[in-house]
N, C-alpha and C. Protein backbone atom coordinates (compact mmCIF):
# COMPACT_ATOMS: atom_id res chain seq x y z
N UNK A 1 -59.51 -84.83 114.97
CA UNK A 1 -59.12 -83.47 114.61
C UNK A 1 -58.68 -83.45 113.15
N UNK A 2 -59.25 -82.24 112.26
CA UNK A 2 -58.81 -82.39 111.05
C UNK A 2 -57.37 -81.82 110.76
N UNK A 3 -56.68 -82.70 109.79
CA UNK A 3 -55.42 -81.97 110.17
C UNK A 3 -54.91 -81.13 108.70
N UNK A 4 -54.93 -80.02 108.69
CA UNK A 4 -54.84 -79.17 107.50
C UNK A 4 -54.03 -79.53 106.34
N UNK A 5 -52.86 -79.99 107.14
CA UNK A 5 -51.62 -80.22 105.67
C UNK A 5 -51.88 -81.56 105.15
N UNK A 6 -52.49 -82.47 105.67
CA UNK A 6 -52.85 -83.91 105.04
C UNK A 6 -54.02 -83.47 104.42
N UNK A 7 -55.24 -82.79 104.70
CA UNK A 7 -55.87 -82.41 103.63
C UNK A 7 -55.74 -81.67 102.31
N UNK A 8 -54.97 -80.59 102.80
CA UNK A 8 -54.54 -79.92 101.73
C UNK A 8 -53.26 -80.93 100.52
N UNK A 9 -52.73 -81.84 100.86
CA UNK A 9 -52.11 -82.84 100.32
C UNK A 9 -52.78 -83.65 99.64
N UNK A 10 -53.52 -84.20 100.19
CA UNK A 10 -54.76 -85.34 99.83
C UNK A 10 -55.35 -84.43 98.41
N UNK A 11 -55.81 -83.35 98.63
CA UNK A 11 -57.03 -82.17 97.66
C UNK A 11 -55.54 -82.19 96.51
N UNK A 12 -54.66 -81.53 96.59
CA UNK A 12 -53.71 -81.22 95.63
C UNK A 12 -52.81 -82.11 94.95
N UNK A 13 -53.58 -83.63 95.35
CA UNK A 13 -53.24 -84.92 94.93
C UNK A 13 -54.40 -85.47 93.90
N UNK A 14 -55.84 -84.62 93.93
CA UNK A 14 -56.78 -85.10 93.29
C UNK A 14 -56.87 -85.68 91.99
N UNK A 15 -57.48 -86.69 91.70
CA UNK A 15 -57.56 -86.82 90.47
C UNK A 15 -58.75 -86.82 89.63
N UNK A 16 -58.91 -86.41 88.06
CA UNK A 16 -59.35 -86.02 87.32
C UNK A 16 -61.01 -86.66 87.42
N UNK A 17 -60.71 -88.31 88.03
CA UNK A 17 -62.34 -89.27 88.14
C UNK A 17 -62.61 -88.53 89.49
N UNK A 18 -62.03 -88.55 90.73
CA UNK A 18 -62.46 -87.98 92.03
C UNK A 18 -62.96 -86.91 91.65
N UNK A 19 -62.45 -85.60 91.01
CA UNK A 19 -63.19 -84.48 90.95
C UNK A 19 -64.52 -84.35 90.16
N UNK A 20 -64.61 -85.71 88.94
CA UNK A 20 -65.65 -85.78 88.07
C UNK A 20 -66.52 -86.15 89.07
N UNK A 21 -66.64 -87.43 89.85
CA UNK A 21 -67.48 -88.10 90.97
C UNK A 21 -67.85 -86.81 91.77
N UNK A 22 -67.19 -86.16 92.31
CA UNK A 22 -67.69 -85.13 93.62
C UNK A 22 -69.12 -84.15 92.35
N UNK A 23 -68.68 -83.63 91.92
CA UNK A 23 -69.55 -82.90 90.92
C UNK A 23 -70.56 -83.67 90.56
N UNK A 24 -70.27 -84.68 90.06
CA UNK A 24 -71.74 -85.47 89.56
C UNK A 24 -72.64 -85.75 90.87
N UNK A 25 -71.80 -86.62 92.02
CA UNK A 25 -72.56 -86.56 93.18
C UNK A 25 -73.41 -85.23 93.88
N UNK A 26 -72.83 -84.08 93.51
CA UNK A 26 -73.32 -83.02 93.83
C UNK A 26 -74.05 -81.98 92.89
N UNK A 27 -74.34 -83.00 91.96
CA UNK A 27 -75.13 -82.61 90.76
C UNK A 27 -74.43 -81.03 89.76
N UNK A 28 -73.44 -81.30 90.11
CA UNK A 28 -72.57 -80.19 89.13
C UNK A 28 -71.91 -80.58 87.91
N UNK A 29 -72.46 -79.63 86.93
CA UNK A 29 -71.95 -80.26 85.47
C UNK A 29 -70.91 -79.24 84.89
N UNK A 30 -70.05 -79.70 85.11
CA UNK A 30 -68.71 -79.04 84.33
C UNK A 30 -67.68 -79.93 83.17
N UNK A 31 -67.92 -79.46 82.09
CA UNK A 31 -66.90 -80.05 81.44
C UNK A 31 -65.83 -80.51 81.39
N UNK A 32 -65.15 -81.66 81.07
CA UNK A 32 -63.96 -82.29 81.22
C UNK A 32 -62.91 -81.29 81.24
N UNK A 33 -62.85 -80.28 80.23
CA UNK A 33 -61.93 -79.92 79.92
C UNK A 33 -61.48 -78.56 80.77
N UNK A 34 -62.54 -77.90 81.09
CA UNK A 34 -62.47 -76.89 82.07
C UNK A 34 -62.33 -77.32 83.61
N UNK A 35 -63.03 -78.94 84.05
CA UNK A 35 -62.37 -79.52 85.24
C UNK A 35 -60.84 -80.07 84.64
N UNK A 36 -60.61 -80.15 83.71
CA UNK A 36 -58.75 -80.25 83.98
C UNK A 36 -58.09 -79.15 84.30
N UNK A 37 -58.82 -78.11 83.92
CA UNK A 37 -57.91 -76.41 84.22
C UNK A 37 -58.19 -76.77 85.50
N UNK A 38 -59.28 -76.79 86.06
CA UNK A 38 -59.65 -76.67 87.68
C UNK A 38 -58.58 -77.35 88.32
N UNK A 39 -58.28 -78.79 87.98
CA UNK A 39 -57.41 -79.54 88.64
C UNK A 39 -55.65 -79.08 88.86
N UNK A 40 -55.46 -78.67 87.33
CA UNK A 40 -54.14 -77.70 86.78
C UNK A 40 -53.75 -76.91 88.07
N UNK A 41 -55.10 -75.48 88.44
CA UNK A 41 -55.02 -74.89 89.26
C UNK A 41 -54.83 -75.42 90.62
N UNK A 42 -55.51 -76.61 91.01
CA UNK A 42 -55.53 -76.69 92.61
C UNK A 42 -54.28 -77.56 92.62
N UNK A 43 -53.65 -77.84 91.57
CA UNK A 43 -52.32 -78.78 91.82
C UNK A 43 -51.31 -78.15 91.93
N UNK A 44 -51.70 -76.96 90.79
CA UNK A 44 -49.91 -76.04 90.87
C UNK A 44 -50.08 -74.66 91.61
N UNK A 45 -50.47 -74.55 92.89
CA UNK A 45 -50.85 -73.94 93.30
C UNK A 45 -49.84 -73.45 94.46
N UNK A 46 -49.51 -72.26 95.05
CA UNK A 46 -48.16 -72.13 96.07
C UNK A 46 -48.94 -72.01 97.12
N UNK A 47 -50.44 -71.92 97.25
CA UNK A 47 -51.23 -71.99 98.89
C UNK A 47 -51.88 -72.56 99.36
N UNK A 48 -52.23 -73.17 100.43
CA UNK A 48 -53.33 -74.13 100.66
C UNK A 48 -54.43 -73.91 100.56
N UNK A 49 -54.98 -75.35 99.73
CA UNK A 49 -56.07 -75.26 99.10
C UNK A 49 -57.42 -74.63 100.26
N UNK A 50 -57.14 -74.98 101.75
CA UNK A 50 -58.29 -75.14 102.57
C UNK A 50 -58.34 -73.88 103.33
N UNK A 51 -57.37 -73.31 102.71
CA UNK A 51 -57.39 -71.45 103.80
C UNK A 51 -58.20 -70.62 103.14
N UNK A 52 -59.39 -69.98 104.25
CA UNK A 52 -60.30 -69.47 103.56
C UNK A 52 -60.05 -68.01 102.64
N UNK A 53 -58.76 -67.68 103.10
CA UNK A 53 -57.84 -66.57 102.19
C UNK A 53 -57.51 -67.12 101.05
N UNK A 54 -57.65 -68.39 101.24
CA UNK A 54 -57.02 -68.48 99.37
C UNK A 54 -58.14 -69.20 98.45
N UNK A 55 -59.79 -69.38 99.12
CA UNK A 55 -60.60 -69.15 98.03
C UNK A 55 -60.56 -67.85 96.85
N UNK A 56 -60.77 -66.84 97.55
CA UNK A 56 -60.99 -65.87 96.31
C UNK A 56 -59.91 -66.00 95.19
N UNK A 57 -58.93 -66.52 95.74
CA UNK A 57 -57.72 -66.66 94.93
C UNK A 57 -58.16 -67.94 93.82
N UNK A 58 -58.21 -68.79 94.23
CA UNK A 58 -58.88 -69.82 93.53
C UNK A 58 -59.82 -69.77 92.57
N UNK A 59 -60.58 -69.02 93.42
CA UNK A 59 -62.11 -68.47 92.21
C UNK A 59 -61.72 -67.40 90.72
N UNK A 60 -61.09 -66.59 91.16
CA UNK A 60 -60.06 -66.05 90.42
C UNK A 60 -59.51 -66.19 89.11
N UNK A 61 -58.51 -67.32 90.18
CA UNK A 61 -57.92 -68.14 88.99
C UNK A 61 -58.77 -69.02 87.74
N UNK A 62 -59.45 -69.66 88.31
CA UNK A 62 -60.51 -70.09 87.45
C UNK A 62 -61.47 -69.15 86.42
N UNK A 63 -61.91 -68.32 87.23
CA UNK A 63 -62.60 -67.20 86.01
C UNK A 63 -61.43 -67.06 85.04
N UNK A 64 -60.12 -66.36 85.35
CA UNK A 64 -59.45 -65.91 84.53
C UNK A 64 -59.10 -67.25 83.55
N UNK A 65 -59.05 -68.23 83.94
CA UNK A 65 -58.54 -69.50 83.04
C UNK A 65 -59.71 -69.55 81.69
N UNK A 66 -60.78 -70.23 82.69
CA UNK A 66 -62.24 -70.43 81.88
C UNK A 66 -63.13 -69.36 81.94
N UNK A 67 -64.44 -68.99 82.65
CA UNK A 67 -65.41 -68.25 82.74
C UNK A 67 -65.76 -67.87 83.56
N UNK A 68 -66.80 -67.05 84.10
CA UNK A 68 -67.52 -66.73 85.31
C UNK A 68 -68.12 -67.69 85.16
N UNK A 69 -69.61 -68.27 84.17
CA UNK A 69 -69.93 -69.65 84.30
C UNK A 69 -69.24 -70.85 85.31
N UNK A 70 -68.07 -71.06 84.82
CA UNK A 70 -67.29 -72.34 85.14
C UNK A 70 -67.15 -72.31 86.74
N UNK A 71 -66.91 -70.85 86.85
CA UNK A 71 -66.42 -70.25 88.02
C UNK A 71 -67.62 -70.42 89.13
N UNK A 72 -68.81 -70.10 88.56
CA UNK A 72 -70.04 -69.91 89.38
C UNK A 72 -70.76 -71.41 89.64
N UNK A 73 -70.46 -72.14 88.96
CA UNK A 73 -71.07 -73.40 88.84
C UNK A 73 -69.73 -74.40 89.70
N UNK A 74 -68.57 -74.07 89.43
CA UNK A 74 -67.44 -74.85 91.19
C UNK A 74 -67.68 -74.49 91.89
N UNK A 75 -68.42 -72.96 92.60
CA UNK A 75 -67.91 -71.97 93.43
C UNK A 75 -68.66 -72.92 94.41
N UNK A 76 -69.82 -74.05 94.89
CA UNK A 76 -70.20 -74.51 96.11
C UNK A 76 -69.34 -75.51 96.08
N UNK A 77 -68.89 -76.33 95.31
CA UNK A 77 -67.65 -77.55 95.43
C UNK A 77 -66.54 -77.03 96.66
N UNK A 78 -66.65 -75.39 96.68
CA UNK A 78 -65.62 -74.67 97.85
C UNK A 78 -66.62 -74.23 98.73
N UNK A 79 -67.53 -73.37 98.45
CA UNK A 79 -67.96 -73.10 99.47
C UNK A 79 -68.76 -74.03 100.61
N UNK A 80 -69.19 -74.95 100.07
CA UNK A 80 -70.06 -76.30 100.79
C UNK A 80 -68.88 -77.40 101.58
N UNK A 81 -67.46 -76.62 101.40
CA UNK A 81 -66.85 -77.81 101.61
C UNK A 81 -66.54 -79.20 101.24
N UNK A 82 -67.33 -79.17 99.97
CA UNK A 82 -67.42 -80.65 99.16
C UNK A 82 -66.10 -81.44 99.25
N UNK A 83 -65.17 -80.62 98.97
CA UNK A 83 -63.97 -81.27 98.55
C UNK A 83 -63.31 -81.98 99.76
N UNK A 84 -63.56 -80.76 101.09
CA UNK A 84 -63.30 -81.60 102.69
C UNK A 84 -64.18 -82.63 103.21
N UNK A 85 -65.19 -82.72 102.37
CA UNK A 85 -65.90 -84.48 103.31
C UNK A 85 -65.60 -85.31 102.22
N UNK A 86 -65.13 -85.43 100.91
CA UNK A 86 -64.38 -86.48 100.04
C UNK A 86 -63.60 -86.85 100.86
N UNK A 87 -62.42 -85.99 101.21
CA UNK A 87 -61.07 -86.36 101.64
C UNK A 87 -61.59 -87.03 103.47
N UNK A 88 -62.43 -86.78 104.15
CA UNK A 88 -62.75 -87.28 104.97
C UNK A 88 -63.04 -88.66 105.31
């Protein structure tokens, strides 16, 4: 059984090579510097990362940080679940 708060712990523990690896493995090219905002966001964040209420929030945040680009090019890293079969 997956258990929400150890994932959401695990994800908001990420680090900067794990998130580079998931992207490259999943053939997503985002810049270093706009995956550190990404990371910024999912670390200092007051909701869990894995509630499907707090994607849009997420996506959001990111446009408003960086771009729609940046935004459109993470947006399957969430929607595919990428980030929940890493931590798996």
């Amino acid at each position: 059984m997956l258990n929400l708060y150890h994932m959401n712990h695990r994800i908001q523990n990420l680090s900067l090579k794990v998130l580079r690896r998931i992207c490259k493995s999943h053939d997503i090219v985002i810049a270093d510097g706009d995956l550190k905002i990404i990371l910024h966001i999912i670390k200092n964040n007051p909701y869990p990362v894995l509630n499907d209420e707090y994607e849009p929030i997420l996506l959001f945040e990111i446009t408003r940080e960086t771009s729609d680009q940046v935004c459109n090019t993470f947006k399957p890293i969430l929607e595919k679940d990428y980030l929940i079969q890493e931590m798996d």
